[in-house]
C-alpha atoms as a PDB file:
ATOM      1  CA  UNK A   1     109.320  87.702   2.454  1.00  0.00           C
ATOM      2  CA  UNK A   2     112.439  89.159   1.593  1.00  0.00           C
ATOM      3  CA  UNK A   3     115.998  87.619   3.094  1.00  0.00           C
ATOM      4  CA  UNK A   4     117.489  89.988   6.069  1.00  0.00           C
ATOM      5  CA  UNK A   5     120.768  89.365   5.067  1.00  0.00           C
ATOM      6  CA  UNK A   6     121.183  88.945   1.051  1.00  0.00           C
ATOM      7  CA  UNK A   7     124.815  88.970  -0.359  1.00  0.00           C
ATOM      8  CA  UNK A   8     123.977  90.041  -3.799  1.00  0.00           C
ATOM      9  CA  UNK A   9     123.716  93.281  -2.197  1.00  0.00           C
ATOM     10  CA  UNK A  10     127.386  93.121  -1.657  1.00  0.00           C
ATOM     11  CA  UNK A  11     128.381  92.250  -5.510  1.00  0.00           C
ATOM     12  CA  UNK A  12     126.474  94.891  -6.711  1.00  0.00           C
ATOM     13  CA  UNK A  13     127.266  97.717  -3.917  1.00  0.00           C
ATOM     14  CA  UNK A  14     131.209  97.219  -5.248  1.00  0.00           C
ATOM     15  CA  UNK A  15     130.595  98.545  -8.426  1.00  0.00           C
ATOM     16  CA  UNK A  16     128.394 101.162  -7.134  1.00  0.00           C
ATOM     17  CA  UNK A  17     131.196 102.338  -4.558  1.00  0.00           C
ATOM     18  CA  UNK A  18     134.610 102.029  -6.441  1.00  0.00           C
ATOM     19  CA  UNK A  19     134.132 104.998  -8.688  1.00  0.00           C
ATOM     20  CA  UNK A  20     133.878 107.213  -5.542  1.00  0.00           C
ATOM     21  CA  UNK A  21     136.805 106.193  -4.248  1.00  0.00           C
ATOM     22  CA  UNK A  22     138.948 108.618  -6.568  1.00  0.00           C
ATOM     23  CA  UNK A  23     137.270 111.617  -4.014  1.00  0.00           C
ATOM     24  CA  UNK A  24     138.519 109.678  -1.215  1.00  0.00           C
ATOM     25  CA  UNK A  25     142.432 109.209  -2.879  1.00  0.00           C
ATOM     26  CA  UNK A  26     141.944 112.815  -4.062  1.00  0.00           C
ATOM     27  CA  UNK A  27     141.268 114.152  -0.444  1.00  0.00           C
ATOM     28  CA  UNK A  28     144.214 111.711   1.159  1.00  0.00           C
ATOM     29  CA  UNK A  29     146.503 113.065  -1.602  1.00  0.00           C
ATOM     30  CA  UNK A  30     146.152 116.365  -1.334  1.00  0.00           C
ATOM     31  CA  UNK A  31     145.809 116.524   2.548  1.00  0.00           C
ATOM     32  CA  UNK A  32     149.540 114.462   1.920  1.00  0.00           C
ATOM     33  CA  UNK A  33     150.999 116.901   0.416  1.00  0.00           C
ATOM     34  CA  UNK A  34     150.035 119.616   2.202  1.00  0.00           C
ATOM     35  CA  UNK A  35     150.324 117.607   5.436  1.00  0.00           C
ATOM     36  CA  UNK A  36     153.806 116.963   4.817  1.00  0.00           C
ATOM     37  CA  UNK A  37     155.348 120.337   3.870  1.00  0.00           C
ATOM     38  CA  UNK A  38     153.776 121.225   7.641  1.00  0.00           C
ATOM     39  CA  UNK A  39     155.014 118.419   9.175  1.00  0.00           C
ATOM     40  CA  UNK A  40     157.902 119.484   7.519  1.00  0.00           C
ATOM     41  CA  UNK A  41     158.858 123.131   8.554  1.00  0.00           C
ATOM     42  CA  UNK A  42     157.327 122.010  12.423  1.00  0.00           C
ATOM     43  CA  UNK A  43     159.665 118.969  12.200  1.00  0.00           C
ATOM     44  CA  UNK A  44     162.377 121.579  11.656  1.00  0.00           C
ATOM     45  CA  UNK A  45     160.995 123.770  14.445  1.00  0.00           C
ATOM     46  CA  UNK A  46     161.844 121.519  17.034  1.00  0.00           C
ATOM     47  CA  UNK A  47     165.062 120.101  15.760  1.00  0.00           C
ATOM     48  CA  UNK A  48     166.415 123.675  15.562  1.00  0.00           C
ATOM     49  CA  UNK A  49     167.034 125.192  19.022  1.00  0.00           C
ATOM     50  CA  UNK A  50     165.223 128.486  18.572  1.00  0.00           C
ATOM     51  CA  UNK A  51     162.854 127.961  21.694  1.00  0.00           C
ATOM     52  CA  UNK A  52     159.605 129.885  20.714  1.00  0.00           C
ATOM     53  CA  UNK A  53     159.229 128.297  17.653  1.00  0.00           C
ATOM     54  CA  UNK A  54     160.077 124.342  18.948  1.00  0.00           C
ATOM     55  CA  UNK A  55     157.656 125.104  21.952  1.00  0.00           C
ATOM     56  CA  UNK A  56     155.220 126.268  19.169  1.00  0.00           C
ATOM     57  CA  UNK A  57     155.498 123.092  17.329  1.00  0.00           C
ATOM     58  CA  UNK A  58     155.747 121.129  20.546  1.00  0.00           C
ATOM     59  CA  UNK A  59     152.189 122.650  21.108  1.00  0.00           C
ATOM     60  CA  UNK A  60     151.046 121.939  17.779  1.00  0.00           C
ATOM     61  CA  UNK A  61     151.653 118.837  17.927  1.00  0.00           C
ATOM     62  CA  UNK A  62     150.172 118.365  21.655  1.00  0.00           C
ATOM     63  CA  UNK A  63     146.883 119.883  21.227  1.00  0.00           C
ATOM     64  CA  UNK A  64     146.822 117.911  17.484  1.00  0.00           C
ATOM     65  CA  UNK A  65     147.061 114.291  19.100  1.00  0.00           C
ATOM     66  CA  UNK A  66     144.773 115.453  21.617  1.00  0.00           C
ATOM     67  CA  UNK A  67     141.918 116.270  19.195  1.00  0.00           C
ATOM     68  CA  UNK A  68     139.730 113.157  17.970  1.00  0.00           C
ATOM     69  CA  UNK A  69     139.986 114.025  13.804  1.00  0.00           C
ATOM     70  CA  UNK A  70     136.031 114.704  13.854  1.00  0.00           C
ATOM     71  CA  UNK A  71     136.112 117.237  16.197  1.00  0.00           C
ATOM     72  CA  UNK A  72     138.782 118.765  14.209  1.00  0.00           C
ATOM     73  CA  UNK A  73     136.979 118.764  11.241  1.00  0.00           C
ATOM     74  CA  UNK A  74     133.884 119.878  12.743  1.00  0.00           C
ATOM     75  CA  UNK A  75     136.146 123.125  13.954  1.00  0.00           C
ATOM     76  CA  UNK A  76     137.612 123.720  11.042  1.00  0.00           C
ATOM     77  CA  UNK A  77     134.051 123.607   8.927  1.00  0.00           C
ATOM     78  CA  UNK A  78     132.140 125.920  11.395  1.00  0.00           C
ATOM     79  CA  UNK A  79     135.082 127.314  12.542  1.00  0.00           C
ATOM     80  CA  UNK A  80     136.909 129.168   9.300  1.00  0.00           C
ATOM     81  CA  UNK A  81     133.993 130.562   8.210  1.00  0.00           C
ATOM     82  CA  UNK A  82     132.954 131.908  11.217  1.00  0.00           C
ATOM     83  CA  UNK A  83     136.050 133.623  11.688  1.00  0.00           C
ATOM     84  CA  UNK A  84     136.042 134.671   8.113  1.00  0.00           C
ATOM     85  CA  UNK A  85     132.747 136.695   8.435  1.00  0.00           C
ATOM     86  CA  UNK A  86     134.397 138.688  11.145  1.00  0.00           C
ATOM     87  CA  UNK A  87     136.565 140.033   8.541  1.00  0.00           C
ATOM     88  CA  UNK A  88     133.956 140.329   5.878  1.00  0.00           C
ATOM     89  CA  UNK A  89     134.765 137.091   4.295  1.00  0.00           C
ATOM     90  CA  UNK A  90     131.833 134.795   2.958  1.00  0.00           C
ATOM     91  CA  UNK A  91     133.237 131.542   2.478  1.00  0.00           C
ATOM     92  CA  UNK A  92     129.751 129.866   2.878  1.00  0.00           C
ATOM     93  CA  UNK A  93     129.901 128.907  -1.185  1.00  0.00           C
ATOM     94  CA  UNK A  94     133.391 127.147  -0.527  1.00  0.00           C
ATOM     95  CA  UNK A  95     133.325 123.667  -1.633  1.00  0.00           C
ATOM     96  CA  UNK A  96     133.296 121.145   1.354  1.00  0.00           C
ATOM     97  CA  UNK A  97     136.010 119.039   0.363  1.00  0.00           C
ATOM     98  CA  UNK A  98     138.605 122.536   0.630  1.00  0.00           C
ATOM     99  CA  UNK A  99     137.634 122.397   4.519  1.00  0.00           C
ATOM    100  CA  UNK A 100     138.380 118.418   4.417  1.00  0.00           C
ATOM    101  CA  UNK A 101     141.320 118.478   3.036  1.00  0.00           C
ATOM    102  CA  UNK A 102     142.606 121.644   5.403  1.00  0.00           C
ATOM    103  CA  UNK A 103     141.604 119.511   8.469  1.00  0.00           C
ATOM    104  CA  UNK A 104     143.399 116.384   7.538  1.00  0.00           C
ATOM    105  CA  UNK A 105     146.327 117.707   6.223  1.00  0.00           C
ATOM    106  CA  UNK A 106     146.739 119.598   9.607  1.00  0.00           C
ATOM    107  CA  UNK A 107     145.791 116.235  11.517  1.00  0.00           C
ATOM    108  CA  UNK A 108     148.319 114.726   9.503  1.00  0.00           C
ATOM    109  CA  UNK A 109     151.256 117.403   9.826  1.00  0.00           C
ATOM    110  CA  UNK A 110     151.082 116.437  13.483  1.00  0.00           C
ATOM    111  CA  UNK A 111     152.163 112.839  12.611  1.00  0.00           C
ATOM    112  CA  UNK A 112     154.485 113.685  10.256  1.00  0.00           C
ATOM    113  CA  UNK A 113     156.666 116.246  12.300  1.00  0.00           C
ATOM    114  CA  UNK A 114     157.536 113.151  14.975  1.00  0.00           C
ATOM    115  CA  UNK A 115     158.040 111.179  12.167  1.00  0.00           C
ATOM    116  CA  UNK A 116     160.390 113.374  10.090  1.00  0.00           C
ATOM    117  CA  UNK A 117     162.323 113.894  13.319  1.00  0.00           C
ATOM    118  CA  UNK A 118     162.513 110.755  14.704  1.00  0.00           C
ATOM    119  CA  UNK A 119     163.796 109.921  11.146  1.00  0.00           C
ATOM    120  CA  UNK A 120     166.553 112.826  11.205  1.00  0.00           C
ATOM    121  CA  UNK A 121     167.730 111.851  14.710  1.00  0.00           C
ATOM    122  CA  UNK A 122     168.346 108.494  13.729  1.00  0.00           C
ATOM    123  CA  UNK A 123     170.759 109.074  11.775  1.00  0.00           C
ATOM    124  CA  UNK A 124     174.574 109.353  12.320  1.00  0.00           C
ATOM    125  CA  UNK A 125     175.456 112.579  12.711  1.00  0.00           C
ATOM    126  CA  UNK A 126     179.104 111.841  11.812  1.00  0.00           C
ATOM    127  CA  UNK A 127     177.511 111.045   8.303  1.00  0.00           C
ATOM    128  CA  UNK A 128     176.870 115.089   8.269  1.00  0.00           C
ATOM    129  CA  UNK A 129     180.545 115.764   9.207  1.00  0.00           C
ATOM    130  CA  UNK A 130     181.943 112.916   7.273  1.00  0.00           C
ATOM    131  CA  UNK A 131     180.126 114.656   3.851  1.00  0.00           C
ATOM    132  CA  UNK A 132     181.622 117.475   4.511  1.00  0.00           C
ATOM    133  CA  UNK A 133     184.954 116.705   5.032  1.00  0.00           C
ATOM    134  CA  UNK A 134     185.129 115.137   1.271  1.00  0.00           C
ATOM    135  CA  UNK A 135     183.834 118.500  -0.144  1.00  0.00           C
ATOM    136  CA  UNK A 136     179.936 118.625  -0.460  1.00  0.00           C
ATOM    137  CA  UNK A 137     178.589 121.965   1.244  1.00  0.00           C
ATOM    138  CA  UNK A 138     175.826 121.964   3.514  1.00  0.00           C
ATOM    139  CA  UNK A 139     173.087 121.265   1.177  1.00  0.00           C
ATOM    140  CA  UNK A 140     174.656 118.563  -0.805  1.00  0.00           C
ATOM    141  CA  UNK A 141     175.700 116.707   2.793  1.00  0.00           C
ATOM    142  CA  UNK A 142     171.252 116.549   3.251  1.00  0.00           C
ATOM    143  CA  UNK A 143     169.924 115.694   0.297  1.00  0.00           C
ATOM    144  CA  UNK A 144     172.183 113.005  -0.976  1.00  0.00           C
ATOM    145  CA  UNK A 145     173.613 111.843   2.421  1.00  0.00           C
ATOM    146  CA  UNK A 146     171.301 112.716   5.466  1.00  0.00           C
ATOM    147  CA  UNK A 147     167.960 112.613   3.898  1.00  0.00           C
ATOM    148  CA  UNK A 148     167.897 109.558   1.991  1.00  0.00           C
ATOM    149  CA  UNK A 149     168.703 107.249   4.617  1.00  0.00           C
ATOM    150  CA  UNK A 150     166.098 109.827   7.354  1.00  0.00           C
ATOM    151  CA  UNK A 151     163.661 108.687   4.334  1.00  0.00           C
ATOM    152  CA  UNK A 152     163.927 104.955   4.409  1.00  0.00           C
ATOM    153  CA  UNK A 153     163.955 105.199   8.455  1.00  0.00           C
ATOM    154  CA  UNK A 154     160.645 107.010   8.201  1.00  0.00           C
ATOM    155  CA  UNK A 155     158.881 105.169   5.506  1.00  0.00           C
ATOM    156  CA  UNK A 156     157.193 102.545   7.696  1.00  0.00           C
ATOM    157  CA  UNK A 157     155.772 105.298   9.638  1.00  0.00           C
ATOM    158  CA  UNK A 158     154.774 107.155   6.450  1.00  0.00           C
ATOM    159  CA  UNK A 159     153.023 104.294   5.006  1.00  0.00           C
ATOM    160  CA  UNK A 160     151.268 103.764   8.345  1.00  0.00           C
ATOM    161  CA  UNK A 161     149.866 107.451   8.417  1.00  0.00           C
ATOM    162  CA  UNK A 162     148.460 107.450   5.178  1.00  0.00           C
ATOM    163  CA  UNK A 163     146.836 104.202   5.751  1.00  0.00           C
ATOM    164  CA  UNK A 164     145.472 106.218   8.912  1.00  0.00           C
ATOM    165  CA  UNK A 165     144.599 109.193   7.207  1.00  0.00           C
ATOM    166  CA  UNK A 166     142.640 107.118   3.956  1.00  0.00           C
ATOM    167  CA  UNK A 167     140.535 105.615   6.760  1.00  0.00           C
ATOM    168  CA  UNK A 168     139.943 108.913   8.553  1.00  0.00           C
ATOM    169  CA  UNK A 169     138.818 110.341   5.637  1.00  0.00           C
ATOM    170  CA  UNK A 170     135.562 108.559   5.718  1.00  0.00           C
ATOM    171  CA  UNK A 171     134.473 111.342   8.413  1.00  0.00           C
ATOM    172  CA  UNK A 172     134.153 113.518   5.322  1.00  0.00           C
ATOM    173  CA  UNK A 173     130.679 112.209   4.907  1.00  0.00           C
ATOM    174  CA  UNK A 174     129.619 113.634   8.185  1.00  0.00           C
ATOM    175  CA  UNK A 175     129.689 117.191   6.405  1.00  0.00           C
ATOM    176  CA  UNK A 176     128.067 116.380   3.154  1.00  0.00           C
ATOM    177  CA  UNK A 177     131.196 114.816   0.957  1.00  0.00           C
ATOM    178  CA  UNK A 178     130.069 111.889  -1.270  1.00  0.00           C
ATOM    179  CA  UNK A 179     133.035 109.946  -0.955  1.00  0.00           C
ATOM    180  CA  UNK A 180     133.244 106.339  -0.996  1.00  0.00           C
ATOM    181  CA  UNK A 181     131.967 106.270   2.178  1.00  0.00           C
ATOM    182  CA  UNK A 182     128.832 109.141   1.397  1.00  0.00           C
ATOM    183  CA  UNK A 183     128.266 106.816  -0.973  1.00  0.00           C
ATOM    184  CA  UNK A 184     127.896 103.618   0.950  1.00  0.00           C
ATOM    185  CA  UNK A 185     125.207 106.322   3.182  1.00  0.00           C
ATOM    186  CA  UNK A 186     123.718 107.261   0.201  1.00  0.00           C
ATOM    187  CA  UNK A 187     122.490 103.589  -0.933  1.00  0.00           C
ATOM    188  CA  UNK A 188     121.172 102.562   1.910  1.00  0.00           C
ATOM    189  CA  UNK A 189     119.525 105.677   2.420  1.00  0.00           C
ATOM    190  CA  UNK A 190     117.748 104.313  -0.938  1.00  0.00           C
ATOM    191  CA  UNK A 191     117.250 101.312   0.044  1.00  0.00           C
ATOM    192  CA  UNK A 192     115.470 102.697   3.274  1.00  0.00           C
ATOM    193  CA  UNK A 193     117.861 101.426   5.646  1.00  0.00           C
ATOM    194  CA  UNK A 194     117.515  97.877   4.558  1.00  0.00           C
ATOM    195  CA  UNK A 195     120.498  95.665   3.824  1.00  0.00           C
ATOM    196  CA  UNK A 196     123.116  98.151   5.246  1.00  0.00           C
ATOM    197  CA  UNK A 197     125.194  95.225   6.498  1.00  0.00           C
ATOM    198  CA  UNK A 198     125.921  94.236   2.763  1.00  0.00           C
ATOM    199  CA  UNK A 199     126.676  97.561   1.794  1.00  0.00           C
ATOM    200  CA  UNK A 200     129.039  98.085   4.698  1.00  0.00           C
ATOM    201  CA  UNK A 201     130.740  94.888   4.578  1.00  0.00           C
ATOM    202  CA  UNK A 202     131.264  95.985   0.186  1.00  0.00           C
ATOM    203  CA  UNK A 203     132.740  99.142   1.539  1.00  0.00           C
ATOM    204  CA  UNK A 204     135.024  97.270   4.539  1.00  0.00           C
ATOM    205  CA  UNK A 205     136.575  94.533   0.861  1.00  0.00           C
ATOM    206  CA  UNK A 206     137.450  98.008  -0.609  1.00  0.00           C
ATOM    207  CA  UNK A 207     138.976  99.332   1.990  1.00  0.00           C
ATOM    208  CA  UNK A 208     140.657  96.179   3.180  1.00  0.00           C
ATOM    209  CA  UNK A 209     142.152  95.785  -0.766  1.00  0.00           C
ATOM    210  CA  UNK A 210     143.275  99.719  -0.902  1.00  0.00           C
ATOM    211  CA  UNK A 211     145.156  98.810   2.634  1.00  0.00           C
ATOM    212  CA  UNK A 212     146.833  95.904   1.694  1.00  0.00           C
ATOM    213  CA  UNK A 213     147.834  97.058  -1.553  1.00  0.00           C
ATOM    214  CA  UNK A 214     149.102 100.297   0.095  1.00  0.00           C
ATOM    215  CA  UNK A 215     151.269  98.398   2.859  1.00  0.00           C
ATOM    216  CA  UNK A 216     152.286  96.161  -0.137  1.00  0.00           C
ATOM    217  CA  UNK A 217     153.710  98.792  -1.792  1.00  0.00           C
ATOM    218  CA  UNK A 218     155.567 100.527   1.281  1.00  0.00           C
ATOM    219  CA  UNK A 219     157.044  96.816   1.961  1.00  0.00           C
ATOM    220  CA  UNK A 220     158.402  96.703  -1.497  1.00  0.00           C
ATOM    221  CA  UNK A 221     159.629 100.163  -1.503  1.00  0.00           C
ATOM    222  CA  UNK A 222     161.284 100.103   1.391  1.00  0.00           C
ATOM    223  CA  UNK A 223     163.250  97.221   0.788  1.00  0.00           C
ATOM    224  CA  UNK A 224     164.391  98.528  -2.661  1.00  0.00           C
ATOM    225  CA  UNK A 225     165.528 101.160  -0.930  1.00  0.00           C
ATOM    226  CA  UNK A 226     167.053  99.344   2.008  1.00  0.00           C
ATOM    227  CA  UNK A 227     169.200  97.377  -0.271  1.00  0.00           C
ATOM    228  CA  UNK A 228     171.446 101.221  -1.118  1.00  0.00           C
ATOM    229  CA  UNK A 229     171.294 102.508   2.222  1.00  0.00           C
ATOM    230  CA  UNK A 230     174.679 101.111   2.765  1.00  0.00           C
ATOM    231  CA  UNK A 231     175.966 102.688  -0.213  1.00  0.00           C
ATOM    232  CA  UNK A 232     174.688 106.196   0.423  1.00  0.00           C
ATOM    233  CA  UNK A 233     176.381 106.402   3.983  1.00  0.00           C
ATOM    234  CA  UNK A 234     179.743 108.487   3.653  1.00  0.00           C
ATOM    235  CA  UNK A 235     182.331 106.434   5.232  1.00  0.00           C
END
């Protein structure tokens, strides 16, 4: 009779997994980018003291943390397209991964607007005035003065919402991605359910190496940067 629990099945489910896991970086990435442009212009929203449009992101924002990121996804899956047909739209041919990457990058424009202005407000305003004073305009006075040091403020946070967002990415699956986690589904599916703890515990090394190299690399980068904040403040 064959073992229950056989740890070969773990050495060989690695290999099987870790070419997958480019869909999963490619659906973090993108939902990143978009994410953070977002987070961005509602980060701005509420620093600015136009009142509709901070109580708009304050909403945003509310009714984002609020939503557990499967239910979201689930919304925005069967929800676009529904909506879409109203208008004649048939977006039932759309590849999955276009409604993944719309529902994390708006769960993760949510995080990133507290953490872009959290970041902002941290810093000295008199380093704003101070820039100015020695000639830079308006522009110049953010990006090299105000925004480099809002960055290194933030990037802890940063570093801890991606990690957050690679790990709620494995919901893909739930709608048909193969991911690294569809993956993991799909090989025990083969194996007719048998020896999904070694297939699980394959994909939990993965994910535990992407994480720590991840925070690894946010350590390291923020304390290269770290070591010029103290130069880039206008004195």
């Amino acid at each position: 009779m064959e073992k229950y629990f056989n740890s070969a099945y773990i050495t060989n489910s690695i290999p099987k997994l870790l070419p997958f896991i480019k869909v999963t970086f490619m659906v973090a990435g993108l939902s990143v980018i978009f994410g953070t442009l977002l987070g961005f212009v509602l980060a701005v929203a509420k620093i600015r003291k136009g009142k509709i449009a901070k109580k708009i992101a304050e909403g945003y924002t509310t009714a984002l943390r609020c939503t557990p990121s499967i239910v979201l996804l689930f919304l925005v899956y069967y929800g676009i397209p529904a909506i879409a047909k109203d208008f004649g739209i048939d977006l039932d041919d759309v590849d999955k991964i276009v409604f993944i990457v719309i529902a994390f990058s708006l769960m993760f424009a949510a995080a990133m607007c507290d953490v872009i202005k959290t970041a902002y407000e941290s810093v000295d305003k008199g380093q704003f005035e101070a820039a100015i004073s020695v000639g830079l305009n308006d522009v110049q006075a953010y990006i090299t003065i105000i925004l480099p040091q809002a960055f290194v403020v933030a990037l802890p946070n940063i570093g801890n919402s991606l990690l957050a967002l690679i790990k709620e990415g494995a919901l893909g699956y739930t709608i048909g991605l193969i991911d690294i986690m569809g993956k993991a589904n799909l090989i025990i599916a083969a194996n007719i359910n048998a020896h999904a703890l070694e297939v699980y515990i394959a994909l939990s090394i993965i994910y535990w190496a992407v994480s720590i190299i991840i925070e690894q690399i946010f350590l390291k980068l923020e304390k290269v940067l770290s070591k010029g904040k103290q130069t880039i403040k206008v004195t």
